[in-house]
Protein backbone atom coordinates (compact mmCIF):
# COMPACT_ATOMS: atom_id res chain seq x y z
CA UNK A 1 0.00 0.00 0.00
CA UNK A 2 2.93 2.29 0.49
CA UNK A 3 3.87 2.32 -3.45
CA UNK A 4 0.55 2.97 -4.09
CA UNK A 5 0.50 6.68 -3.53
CA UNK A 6 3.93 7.67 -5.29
CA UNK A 7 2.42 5.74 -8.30
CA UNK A 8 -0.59 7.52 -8.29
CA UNK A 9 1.30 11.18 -7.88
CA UNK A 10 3.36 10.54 -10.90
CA UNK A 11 -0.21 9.68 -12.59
CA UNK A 12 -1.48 13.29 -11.10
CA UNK A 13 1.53 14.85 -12.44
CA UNK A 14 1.60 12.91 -15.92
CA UNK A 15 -1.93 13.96 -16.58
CA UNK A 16 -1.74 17.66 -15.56
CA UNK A 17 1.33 17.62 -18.52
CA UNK A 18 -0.40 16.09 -20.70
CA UNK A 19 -3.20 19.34 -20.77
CA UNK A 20 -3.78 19.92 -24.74
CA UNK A 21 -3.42 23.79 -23.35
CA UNK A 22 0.15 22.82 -22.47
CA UNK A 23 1.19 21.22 -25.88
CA UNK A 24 4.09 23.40 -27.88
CA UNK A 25 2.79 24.98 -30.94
CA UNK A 26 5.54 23.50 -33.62
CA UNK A 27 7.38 26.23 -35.31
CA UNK A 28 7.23 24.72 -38.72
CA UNK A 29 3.41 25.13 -40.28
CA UNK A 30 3.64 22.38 -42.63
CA UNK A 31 3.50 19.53 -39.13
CA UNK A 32 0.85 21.98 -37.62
CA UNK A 33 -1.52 19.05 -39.17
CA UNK A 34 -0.13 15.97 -37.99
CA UNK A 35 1.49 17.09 -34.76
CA UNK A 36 -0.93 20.18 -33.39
CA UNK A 37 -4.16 19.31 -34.71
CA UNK A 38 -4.46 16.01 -32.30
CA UNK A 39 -4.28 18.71 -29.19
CA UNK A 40 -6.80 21.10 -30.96
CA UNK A 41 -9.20 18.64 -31.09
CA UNK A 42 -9.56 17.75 -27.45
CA UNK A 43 -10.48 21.77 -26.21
CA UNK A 44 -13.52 22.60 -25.59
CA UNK A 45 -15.70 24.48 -28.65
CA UNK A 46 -14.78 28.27 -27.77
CA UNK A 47 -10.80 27.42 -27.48
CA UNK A 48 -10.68 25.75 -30.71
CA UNK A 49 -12.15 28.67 -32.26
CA UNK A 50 -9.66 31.03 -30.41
CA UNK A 51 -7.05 28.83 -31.38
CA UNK A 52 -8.42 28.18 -34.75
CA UNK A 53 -8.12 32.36 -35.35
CA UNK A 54 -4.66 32.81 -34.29
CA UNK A 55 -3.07 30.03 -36.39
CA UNK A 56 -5.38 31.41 -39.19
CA UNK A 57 -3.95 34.91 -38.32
CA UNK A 58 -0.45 33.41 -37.94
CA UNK A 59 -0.47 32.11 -41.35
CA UNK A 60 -1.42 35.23 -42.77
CA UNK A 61 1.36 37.08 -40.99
CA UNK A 62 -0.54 38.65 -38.52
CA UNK A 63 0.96 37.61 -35.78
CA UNK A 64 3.49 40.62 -35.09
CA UNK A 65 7.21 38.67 -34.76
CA UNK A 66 5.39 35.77 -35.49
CA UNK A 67 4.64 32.89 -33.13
CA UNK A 68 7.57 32.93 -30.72
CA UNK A 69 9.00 29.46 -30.55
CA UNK A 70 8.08 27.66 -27.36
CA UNK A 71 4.47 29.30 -27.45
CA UNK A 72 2.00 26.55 -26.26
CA UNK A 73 -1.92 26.23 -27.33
CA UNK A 74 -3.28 28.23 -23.80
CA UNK A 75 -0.54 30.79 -24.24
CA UNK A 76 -1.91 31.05 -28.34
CA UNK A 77 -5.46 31.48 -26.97
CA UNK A 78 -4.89 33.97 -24.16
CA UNK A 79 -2.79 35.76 -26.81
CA UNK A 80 -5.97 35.45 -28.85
CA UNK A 81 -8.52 36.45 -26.52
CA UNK A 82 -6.10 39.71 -25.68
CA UNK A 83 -6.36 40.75 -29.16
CA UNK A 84 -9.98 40.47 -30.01
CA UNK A 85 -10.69 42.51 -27.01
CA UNK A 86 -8.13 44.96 -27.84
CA UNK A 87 -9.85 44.71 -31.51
CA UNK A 88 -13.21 45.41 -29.95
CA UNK A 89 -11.99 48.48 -27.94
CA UNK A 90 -10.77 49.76 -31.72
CA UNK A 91 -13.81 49.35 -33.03
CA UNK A 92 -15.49 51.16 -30.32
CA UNK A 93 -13.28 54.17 -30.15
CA UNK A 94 -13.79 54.58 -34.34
CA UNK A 95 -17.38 54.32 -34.09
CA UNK A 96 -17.42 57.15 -31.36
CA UNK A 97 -15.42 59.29 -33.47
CA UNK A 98 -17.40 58.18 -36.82
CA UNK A 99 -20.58 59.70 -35.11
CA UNK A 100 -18.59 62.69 -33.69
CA UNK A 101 -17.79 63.07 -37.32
CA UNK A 102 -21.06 62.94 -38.95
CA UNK A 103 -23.02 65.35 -36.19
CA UNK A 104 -19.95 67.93 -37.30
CA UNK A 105 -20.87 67.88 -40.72
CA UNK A 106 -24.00 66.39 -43.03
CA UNK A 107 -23.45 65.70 -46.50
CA UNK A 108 -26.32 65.45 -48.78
CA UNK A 109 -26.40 64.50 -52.67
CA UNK A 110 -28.45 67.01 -54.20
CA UNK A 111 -28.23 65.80 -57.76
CA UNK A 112 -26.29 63.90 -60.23
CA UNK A 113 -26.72 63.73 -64.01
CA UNK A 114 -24.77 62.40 -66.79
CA UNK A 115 -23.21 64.36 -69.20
CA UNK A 116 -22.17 62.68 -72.55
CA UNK A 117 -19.22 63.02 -74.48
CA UNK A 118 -19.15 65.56 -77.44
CA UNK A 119 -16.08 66.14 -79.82
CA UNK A 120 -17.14 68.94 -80.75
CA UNK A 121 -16.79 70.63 -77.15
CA UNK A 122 -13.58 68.89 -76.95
CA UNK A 123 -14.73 66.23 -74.53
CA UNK A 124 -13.67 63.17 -75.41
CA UNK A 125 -15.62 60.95 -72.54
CA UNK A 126 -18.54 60.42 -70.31
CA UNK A 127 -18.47 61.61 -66.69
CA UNK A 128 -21.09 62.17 -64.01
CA UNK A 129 -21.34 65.27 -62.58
CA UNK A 130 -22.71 65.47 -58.29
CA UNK A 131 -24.29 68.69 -56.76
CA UNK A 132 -23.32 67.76 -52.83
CA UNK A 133 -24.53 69.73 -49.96
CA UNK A 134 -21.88 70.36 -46.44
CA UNK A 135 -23.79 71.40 -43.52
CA UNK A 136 -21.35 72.36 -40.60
CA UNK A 137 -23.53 71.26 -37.33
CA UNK A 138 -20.32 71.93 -35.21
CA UNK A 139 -19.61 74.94 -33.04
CA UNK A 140 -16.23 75.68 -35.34
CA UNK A 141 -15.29 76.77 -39.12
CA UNK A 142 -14.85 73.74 -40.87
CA UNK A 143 -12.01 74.46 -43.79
CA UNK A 144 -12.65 70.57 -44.92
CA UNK A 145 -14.22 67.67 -45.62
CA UNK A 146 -13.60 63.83 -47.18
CA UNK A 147 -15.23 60.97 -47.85
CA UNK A 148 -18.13 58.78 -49.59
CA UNK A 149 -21.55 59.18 -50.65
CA UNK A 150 -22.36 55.40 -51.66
CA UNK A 151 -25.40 54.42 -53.54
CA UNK A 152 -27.88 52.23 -52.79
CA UNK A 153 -30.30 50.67 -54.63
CA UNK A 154 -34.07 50.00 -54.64
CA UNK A 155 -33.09 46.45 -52.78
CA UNK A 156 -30.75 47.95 -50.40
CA UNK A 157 -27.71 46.84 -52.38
CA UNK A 158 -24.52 49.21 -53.12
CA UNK A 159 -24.12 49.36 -56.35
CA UNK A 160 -21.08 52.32 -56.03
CA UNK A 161 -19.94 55.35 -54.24
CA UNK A 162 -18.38 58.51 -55.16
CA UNK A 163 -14.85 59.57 -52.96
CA UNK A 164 -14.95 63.59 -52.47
CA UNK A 165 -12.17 66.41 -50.80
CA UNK A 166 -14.10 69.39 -50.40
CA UNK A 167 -11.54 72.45 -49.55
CA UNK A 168 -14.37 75.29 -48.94
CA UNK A 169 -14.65 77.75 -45.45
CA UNK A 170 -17.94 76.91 -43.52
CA UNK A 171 -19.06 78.95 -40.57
CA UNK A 172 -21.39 76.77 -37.95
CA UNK A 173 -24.58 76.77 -38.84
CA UNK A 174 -24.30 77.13 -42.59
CA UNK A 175 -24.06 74.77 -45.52
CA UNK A 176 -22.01 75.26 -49.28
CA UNK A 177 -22.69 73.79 -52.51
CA UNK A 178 -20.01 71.68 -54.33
CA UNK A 179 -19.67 70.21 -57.50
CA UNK A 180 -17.55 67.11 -58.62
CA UNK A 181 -17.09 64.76 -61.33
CA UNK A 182 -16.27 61.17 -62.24
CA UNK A 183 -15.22 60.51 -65.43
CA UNK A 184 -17.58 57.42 -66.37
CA UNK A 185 -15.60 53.66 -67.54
CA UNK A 186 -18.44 51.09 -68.36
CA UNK A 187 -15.84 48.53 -67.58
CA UNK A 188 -16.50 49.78 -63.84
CA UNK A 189 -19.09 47.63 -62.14
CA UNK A 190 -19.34 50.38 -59.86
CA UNK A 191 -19.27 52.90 -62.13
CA UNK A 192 -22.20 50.92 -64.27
CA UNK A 193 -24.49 50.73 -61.05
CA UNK A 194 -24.24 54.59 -59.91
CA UNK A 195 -24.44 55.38 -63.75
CA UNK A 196 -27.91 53.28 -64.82
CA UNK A 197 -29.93 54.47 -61.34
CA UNK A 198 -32.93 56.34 -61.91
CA UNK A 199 -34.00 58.86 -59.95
CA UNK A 200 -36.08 58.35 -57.02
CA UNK A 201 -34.90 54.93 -57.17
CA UNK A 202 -32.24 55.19 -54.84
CA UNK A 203 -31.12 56.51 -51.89
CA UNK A 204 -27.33 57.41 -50.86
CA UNK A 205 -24.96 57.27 -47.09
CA UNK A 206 -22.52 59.33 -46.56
CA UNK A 207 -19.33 57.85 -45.21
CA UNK A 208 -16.76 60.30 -43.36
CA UNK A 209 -13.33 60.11 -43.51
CA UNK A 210 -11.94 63.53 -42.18
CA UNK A 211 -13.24 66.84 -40.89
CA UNK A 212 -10.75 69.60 -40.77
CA UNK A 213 -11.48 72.57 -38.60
CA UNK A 214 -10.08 76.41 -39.59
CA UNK A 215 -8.19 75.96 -35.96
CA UNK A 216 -5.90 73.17 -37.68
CA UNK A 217 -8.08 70.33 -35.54
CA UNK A 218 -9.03 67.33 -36.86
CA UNK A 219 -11.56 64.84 -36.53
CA UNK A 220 -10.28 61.55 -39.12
CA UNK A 221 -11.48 58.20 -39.33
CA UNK A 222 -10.44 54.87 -41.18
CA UNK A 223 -12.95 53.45 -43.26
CA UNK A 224 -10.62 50.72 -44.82
């Protein structure tokens, strides 16, 4: 009876290293497979996807310095878990500034038309032409704005969108009237879509990328 228990301690201690958490990611990807896969498969459900993201993000190259060698599958999923929350917290902070942006300043298409191409007048191409309205809600001259106005279609899909820089002064409380073109390429599915919608058959969103303020502020935004 006295062996009994140092047999069963080594057992303990065998089993706790044998935790798939504790198994060694393998720094070559092609054995990932045949050696890593076997530990995947006994975690529970949400660590396989966790685990399942950062190899998929490893293989990309997302991993910043890569996977560093020794990393086992519970340090890969806390590493995992830390990122998607610091992702979230991104997210978060640009959709906060994405509202800031649009109360500062509403952008409105008034009209587009198409104009044709005409030798004659020495134009050599189709292009669209967009009437845009700036509203500065803010409490400050705005000296600029960027973005998209994307059109949607009768069935809510995008068919296209239109990228504008407007450089014009507007005091709080006012609006200007801008004009832009796109020069028109019927190869362009995009192009095609904004180009063939009928009016009153579509409705548009504006998309901000940047406010700039006459004080040199800035209120800017990724929308990749």
């Amino acid at each position: 009876m006295k062996l009994v228990a140092p047999f069963l301690a080594v057992a303990l201690i065998l089993s706790a290293c044998s935790k798939p958490t504790d198994a060694v990611i393998p720094s070559d990807m092609a054995s990932w497979d045949e050696k890593l896969m076997p530990e995947v498969k006994k975690l529970s459900d949400p660590d396989r996807e966790k685990i399942g993201a950062y190899l998929g993000r490893a293989r990309r190259g997302e991993v910043f310095g890569g996977i560093p060698l020794g990393t086992t599958i519970g340090q890969a999923i806390d590493a995992q878990t830390e990122w998607e929350n610091a992702q979230a917290i991104k997210r978060a902070e640009e959709e906060s500034l994405r509202r800031k942006l649009e109360q500062a300043a509403a952008v409105t298409l008034i009209a587009k038309h198409k104009v044709p191409k005409d030798y004659g007048l020495g134009r050599r191409g189709e292009y669209q032409e967009f009437l845009i309205k700036v509203q500065n809600n803010s409490e400050k001259p705005i000296v600029g704005v960027s973005g998209q106005i994307k059109f949607i279609d009768l069935f809510d899909k995008e068919v296209g969108s239109v990228y504008f820089k407007i450089s014009e002064s507007i005091e709080p409380g006012k609006s200007v009237a801008w004009s832009g073109r796109q020069d028109y390429n019927q190869s362009i599915d995009a192009h095609r879509g904004v180009w063939n919608l009928e009016e009153g058959k579509y409705t548009t969103k504006f998309i901000p990328e940047m406010v700039v303020f006459d004080d040199g502020t800035k209120l800017a935004v990724s929308n990749q």
